[in-house]
C-alpha atoms as a PDB file:
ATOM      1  CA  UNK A   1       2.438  38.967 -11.529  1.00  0.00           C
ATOM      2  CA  UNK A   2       1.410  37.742  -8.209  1.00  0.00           C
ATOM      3  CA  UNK A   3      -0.980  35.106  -7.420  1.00  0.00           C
ATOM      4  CA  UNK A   4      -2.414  33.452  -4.143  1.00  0.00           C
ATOM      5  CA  UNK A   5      -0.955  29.994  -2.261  1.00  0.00           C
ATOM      6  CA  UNK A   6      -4.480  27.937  -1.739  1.00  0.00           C
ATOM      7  CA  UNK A   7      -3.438  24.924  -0.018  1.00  0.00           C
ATOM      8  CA  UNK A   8       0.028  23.088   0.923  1.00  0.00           C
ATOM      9  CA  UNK A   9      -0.208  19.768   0.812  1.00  0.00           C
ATOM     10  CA  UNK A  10       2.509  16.881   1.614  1.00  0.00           C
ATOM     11  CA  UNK A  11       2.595  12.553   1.660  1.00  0.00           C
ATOM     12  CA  UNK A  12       4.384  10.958   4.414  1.00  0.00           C
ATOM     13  CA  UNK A  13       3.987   7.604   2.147  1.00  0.00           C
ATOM     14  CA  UNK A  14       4.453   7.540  -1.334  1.00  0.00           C
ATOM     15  CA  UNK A  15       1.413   6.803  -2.650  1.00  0.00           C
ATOM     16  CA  UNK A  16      -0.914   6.748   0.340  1.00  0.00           C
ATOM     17  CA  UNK A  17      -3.499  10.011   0.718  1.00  0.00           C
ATOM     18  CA  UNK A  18      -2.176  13.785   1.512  1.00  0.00           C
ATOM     19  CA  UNK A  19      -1.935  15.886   4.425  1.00  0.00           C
ATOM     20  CA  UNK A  20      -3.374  19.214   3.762  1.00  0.00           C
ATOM     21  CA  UNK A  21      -1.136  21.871   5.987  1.00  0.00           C
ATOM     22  CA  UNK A  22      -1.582  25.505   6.553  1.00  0.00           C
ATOM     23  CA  UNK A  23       2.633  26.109   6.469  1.00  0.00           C
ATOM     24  CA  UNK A  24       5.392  24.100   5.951  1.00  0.00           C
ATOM     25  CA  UNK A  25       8.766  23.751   5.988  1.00  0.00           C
ATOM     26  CA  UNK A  26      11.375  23.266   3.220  1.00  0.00           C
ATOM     27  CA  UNK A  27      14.577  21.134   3.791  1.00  0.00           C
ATOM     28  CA  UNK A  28      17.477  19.447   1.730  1.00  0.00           C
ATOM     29  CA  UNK A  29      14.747  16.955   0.478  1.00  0.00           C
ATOM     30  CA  UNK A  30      11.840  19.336  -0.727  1.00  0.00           C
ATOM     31  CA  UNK A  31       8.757  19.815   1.763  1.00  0.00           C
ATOM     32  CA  UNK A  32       9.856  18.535   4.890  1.00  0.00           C
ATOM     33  CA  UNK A  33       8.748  14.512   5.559  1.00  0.00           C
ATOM     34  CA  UNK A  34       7.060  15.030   2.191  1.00  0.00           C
ATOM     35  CA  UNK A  35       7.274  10.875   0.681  1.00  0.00           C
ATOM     36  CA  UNK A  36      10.259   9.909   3.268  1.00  0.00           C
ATOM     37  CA  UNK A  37       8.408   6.882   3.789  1.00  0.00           C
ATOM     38  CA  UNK A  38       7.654   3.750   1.309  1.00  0.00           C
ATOM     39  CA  UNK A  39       6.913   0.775   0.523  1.00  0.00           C
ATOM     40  CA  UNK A  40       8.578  -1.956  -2.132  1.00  0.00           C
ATOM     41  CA  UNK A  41       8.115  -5.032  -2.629  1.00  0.00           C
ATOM     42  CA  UNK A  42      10.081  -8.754  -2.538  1.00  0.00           C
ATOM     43  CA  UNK A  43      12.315  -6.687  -4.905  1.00  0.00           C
ATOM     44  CA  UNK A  44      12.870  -4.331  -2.876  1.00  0.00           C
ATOM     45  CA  UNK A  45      10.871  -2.398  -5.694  1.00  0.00           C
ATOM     46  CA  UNK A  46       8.415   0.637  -4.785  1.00  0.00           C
ATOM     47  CA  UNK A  47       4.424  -0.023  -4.948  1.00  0.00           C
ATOM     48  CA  UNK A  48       2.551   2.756  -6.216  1.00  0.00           C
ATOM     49  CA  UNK A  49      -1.522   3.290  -6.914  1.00  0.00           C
ATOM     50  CA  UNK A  50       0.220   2.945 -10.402  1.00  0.00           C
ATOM     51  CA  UNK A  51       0.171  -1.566 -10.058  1.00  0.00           C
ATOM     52  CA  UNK A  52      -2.124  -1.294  -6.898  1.00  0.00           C
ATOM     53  CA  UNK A  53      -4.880   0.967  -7.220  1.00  0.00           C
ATOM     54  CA  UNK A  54      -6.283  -0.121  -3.543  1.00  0.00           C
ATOM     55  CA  UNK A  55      -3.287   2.302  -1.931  1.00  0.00           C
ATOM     56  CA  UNK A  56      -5.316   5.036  -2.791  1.00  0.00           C
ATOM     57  CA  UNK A  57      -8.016   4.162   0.275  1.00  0.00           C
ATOM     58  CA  UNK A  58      -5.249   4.670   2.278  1.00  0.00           C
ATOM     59  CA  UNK A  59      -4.228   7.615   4.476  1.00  0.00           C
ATOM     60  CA  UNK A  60      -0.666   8.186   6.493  1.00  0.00           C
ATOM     61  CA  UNK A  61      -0.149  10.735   9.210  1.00  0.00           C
ATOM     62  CA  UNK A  62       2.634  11.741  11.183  1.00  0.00           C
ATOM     63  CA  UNK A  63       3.255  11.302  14.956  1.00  0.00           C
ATOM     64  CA  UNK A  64       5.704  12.189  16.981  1.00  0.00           C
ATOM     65  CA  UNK A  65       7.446   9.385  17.069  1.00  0.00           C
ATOM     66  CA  UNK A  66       6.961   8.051  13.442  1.00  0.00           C
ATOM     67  CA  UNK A  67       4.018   7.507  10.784  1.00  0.00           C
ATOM     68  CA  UNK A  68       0.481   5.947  11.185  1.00  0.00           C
ATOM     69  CA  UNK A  69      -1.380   4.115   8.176  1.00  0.00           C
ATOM     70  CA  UNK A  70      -4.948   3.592   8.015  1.00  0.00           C
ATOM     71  CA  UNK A  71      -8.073   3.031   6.152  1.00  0.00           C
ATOM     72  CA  UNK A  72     -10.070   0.868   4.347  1.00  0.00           C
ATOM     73  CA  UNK A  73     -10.831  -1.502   7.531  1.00  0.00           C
ATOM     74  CA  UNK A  74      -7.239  -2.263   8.610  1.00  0.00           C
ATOM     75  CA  UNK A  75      -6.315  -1.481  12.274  1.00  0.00           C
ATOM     76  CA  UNK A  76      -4.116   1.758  12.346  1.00  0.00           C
ATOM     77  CA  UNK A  77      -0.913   0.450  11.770  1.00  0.00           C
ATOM     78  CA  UNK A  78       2.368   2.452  13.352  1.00  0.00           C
ATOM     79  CA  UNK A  79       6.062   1.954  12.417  1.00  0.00           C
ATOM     80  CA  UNK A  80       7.885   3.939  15.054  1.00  0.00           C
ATOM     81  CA  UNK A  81      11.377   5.737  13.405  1.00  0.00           C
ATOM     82  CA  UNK A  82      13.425   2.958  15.890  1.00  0.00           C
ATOM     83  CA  UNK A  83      11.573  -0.001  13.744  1.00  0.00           C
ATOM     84  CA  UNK A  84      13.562   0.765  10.459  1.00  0.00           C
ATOM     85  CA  UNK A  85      16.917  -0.763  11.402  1.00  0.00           C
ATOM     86  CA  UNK A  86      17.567  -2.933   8.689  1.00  0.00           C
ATOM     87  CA  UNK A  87      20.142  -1.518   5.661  1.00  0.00           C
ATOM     88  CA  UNK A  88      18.682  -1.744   2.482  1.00  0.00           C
ATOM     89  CA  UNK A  89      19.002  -0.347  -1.584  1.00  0.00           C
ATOM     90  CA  UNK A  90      15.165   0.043  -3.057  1.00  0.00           C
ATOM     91  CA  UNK A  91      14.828   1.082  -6.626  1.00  0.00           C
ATOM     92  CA  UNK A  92      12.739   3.716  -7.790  1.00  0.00           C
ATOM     93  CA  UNK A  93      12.319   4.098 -10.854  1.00  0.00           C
ATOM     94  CA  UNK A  94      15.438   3.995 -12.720  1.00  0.00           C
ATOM     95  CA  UNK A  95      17.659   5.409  -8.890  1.00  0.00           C
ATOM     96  CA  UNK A  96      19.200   3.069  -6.356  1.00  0.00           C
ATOM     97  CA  UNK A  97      19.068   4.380  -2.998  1.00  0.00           C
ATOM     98  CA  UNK A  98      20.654   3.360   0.645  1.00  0.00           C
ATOM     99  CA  UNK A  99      17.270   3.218   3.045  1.00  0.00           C
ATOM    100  CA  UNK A 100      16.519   1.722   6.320  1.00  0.00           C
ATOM    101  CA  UNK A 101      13.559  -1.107   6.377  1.00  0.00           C
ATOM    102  CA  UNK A 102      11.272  -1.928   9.179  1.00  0.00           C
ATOM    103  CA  UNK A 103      10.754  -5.885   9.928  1.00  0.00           C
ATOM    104  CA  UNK A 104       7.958  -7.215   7.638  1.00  0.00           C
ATOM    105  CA  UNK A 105       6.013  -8.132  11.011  1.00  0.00           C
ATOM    106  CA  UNK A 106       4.644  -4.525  10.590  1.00  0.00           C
ATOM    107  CA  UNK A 107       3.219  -4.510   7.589  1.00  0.00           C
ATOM    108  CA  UNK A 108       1.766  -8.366   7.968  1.00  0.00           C
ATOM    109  CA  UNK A 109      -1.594  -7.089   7.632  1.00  0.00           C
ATOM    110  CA  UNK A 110      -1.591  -4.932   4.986  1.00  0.00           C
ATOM    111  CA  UNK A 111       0.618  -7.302   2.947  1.00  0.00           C
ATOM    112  CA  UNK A 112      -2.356  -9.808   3.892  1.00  0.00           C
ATOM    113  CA  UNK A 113      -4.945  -6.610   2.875  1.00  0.00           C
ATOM    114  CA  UNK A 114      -3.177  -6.026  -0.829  1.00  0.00           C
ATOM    115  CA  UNK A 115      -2.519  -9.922  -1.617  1.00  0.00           C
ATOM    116  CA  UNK A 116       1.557  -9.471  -1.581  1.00  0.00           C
ATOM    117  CA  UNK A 117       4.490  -8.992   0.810  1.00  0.00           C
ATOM    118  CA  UNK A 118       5.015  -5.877   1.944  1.00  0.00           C
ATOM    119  CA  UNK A 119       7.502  -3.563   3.818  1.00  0.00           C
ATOM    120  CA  UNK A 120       7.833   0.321   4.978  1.00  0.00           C
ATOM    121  CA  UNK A 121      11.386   1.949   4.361  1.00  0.00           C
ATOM    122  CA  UNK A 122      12.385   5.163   5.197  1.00  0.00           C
ATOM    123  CA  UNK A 123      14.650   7.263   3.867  1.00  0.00           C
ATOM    124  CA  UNK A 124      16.906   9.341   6.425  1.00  0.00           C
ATOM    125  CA  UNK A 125      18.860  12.676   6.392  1.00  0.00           C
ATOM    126  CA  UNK A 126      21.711  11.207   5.272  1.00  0.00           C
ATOM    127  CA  UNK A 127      20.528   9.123   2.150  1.00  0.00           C
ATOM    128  CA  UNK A 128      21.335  10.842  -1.589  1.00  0.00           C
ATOM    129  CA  UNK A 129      18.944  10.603  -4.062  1.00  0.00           C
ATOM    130  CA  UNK A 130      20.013  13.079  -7.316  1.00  0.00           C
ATOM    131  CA  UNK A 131      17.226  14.858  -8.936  1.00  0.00           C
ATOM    132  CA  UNK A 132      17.935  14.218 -13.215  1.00  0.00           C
ATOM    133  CA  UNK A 133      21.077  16.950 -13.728  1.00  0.00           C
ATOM    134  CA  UNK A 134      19.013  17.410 -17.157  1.00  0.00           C
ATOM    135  CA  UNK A 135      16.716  19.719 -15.619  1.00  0.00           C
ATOM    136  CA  UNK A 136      18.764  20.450 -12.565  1.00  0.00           C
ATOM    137  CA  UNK A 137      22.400  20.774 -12.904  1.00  0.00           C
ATOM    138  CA  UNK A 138      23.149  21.603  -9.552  1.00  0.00           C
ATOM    139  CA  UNK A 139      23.209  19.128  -6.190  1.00  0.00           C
ATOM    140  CA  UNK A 140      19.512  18.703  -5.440  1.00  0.00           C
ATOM    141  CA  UNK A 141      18.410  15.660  -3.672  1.00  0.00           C
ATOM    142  CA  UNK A 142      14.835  14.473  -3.477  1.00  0.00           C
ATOM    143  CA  UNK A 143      12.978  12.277  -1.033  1.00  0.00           C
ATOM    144  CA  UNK A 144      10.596   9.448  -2.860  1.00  0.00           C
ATOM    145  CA  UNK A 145       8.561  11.718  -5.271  1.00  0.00           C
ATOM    146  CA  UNK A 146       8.500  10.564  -8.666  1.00  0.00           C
ATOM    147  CA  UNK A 147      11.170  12.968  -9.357  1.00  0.00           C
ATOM    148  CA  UNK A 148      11.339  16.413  -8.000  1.00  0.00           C
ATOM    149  CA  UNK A 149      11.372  17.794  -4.666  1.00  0.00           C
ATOM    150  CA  UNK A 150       7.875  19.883  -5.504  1.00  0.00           C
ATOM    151  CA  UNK A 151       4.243  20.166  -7.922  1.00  0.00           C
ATOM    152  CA  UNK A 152       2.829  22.880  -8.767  1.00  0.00           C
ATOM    153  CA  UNK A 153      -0.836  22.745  -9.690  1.00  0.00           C
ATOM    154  CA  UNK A 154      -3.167  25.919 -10.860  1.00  0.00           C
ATOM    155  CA  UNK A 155      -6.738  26.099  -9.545  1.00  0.00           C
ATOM    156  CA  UNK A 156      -7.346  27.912 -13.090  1.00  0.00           C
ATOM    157  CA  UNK A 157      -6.456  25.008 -15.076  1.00  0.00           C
ATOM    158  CA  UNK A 158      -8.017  22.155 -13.202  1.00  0.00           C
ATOM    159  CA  UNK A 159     -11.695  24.447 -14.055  1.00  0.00           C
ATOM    160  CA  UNK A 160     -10.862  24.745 -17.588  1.00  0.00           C
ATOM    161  CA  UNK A 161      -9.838  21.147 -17.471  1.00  0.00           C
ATOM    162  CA  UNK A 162     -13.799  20.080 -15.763  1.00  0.00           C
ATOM    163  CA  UNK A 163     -15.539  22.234 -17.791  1.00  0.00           C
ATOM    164  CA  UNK A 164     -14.836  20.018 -20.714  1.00  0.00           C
ATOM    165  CA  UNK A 165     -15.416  16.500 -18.435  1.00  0.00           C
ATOM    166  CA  UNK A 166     -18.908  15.254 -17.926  1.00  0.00           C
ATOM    167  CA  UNK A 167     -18.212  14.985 -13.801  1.00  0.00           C
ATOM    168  CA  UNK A 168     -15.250  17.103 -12.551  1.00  0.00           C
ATOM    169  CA  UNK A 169     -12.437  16.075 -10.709  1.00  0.00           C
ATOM    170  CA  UNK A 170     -10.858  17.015  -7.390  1.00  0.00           C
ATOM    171  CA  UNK A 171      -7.245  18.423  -7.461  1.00  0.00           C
ATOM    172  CA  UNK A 172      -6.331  15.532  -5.607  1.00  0.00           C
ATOM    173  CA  UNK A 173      -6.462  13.358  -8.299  1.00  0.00           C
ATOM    174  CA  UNK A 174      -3.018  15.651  -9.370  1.00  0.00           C
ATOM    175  CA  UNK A 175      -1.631  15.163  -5.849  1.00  0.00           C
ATOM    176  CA  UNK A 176       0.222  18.673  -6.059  1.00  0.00           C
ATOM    177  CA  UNK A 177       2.314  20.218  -3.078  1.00  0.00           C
ATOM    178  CA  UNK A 178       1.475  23.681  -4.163  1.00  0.00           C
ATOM    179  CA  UNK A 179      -2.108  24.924  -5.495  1.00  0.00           C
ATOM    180  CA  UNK A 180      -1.700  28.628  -6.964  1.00  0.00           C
ATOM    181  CA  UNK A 181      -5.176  30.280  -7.537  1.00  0.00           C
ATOM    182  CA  UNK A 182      -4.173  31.432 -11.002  1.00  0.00           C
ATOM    183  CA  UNK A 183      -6.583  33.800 -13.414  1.00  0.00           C
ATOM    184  CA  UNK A 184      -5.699  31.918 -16.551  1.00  0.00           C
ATOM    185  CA  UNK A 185      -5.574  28.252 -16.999  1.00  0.00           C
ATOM    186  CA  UNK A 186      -1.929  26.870 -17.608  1.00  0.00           C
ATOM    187  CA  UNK A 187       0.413  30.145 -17.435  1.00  0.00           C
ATOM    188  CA  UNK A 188       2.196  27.762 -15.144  1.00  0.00           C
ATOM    189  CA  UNK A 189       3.628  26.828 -18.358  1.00  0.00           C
ATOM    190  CA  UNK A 190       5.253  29.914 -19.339  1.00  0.00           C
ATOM    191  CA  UNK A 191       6.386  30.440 -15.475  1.00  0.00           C
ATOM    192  CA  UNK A 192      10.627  29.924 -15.055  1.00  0.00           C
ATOM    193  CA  UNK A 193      11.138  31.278 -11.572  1.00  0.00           C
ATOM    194  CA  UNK A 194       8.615  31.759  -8.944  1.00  0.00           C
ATOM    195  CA  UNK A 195       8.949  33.160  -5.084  1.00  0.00           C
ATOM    196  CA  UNK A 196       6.712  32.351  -2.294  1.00  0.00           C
ATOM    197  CA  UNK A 197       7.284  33.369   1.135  1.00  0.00           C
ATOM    198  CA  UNK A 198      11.036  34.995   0.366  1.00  0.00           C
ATOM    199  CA  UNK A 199      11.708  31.331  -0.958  1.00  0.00           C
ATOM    200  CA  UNK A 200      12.482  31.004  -4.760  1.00  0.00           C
ATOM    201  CA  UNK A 201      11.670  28.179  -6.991  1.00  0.00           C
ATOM    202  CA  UNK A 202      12.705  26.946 -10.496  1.00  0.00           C
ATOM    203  CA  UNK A 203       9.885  25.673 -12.655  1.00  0.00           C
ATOM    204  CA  UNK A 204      12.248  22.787 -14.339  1.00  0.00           C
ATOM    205  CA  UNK A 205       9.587  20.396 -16.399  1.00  0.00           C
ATOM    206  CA  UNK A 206       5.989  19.790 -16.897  1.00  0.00           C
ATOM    207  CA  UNK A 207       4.815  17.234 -14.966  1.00  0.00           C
ATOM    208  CA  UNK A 208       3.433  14.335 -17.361  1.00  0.00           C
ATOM    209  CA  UNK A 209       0.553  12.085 -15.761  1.00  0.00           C
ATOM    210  CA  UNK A 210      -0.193   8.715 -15.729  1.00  0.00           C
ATOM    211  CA  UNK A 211      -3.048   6.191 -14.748  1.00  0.00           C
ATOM    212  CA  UNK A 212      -3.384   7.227 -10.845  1.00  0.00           C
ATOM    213  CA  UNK A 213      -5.003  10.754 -12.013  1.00  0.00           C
ATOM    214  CA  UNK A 214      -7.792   7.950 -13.198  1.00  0.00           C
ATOM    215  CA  UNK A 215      -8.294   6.927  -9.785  1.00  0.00           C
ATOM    216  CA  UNK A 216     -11.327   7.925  -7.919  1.00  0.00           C
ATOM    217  CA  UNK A 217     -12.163   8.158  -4.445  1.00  0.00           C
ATOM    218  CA  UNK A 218     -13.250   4.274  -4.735  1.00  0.00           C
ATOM    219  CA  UNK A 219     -10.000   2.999  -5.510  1.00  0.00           C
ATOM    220  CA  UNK A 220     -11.578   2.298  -9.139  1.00  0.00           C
ATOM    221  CA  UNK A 221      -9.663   2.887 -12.310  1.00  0.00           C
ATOM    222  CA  UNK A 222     -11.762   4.749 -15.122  1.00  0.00           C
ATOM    223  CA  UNK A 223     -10.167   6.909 -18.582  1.00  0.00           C
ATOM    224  CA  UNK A 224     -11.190  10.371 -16.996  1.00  0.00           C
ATOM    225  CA  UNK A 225      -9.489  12.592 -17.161  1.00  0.00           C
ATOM    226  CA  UNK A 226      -6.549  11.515 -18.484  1.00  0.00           C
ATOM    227  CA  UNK A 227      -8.738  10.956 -21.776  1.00  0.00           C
ATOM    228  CA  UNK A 228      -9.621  14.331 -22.152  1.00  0.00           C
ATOM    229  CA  UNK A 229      -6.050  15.330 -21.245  1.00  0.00           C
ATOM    230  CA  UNK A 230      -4.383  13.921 -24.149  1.00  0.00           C
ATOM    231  CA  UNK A 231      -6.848  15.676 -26.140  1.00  0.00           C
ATOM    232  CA  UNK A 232      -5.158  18.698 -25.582  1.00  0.00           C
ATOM    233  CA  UNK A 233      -2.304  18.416 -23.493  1.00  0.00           C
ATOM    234  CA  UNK A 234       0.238  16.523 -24.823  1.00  0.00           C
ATOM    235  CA  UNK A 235       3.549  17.401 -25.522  1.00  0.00           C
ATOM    236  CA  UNK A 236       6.742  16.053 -25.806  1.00  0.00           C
ATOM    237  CA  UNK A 237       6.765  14.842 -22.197  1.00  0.00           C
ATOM    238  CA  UNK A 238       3.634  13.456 -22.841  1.00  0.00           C
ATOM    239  CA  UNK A 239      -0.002  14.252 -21.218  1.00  0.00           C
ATOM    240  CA  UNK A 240       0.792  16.969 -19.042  1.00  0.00           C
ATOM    241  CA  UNK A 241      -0.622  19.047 -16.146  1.00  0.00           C
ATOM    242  CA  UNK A 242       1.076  20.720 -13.462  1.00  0.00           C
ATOM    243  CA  UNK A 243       4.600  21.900 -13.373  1.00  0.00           C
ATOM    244  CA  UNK A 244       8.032  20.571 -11.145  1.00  0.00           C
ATOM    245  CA  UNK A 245       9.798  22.281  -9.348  1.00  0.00           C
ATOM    246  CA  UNK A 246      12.847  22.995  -7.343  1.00  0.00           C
ATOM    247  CA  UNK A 247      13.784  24.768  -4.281  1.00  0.00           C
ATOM    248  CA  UNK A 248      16.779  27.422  -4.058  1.00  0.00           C
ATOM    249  CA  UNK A 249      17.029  27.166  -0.690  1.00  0.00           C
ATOM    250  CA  UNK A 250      15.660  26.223   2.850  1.00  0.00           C
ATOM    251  CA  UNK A 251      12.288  28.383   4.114  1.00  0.00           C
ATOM    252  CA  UNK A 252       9.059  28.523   5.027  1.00  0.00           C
ATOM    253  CA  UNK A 253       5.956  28.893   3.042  1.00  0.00           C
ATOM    254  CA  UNK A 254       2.359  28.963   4.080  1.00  0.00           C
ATOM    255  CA  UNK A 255      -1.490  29.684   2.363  1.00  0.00           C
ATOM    256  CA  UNK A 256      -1.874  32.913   1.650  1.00  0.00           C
ATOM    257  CA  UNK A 257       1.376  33.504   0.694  1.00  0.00           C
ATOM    258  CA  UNK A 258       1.735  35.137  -2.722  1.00  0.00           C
ATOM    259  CA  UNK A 259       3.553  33.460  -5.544  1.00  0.00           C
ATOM    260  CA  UNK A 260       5.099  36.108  -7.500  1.00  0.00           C
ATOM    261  CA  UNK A 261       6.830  35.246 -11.076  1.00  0.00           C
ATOM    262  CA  UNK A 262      10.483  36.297 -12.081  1.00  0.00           C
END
């Protein structure tokens, strides 16, 4: 079976809006400066949409030498690659990882925009961060997605999952880095092993959702569709859509390119 790439997408910032991309590049970390960058808190604990919903109005892009935020009002804000110089170990989730941290002068304003302090870190080539060996037994690191290098989302599922909400949803709302134009809502599930562009992929665990999908473009929270998910899509990883997955190896991949299933 063999079914169409629609759109690539990658975060520089955990959290902040995607960049839609025509190709891009796979390294050790999953799609290349795909969530490298971050921010945490006093606690040196990462902020998501998940606490601060307001994150969402914001958009990151990369430059050439290091990552812009903008939106809602605030003055673009840039943190060059030679402002992270401080050492520092930021939880996420339940992983401890070695970053570097830019002063908290650069993020004064948006700490002053969100109500709390503040700062970017960014994780370089040579920090470690394990992907869970109980989907991945092999060495696999990951950059600051939830928890595995890639998402794959099916254009096929997200209209089965509208046509039972009262307004539809974007795909966004699933912030996938791969969107397969499938004929059949959720056969993602049954998928093991995919190739795209000569690359191959293991499909490794559902990917459950939380409150963000409930996020619109305003940065307000609703139930939708998360509601009508756990109508019919939980499981025992809980309200699922989309599926994780897991580079073999190093690669390109662009749209257009067909995924075909092993």
């Amino acid at each position: 079976m063999e079914y169409e790439i629609s759109e690539i997408l990658y975060y520089p910032v955990k959290s902040l809006g995607a960049v839609s991309v025509p190709e891009i590049t796979l390294d050790q970390f999953g799609i290349k400066n795909d969530r490298r960058f971050m921010l945490i808190d006093q606690n040196a604990k990462f902020v998501s949409q998940r606490e601060c919903p307001k994150l969402s109005l914001l958009f990151a892009s990369l430059e050439s030498g290091g990552v812009s935020v903008c939106g809602a009002g605030l003055s673009d804000l840039f943190f060059s690659y030679e402002s992270f110089i401080h050492d520092i170990d930021v939880q996420i989730w339940s992983d401890t990882v070695s970053v570097k941290c830019a002063d908290s002068c650069y993020t004064d304003e948006l700490s002053d925009w969100l109500g709390f302090s503040v700062q970017m870190v960014y994780m370089p080539e040579t920090a470690k961060r394990q992907v869970d060996r109980d989907y991945v037994k092999r060495d696999q690191n990951v950059s600051f997605a939830d928890a595995f290098p890639l998402l794959l989302a099916n254009t096929a599922s997200l209209n089965e999952l509208n046509g039972r909400l009262d307004h539809a949803v974007p795909m966004s709302r699933f912030r996938p880095n791969i969107v397969v134009t499938g004929n059949i809502a959720f056969q993602e599930d049954e998928w093991r092993h995919v190739i795209i562009g000569g690359v191959g992929f293991d499909i490794v665990k559902p990917c459950s959702r939380c409150g963000m999908t409930t996020i619109d473009e305003n940065g307000v929270i609703g139930k939708e569709p998360l509601k009508t998910l756990a109508s019919y899509r939980k499981n025992d990883f809980g309200v699922c859509f989309g599926q994780n997955m897991v580079h073999r190896s190093s690669g390109r991949i662009q749209v257009g390119d067909l995924l075909i299933v092993r």
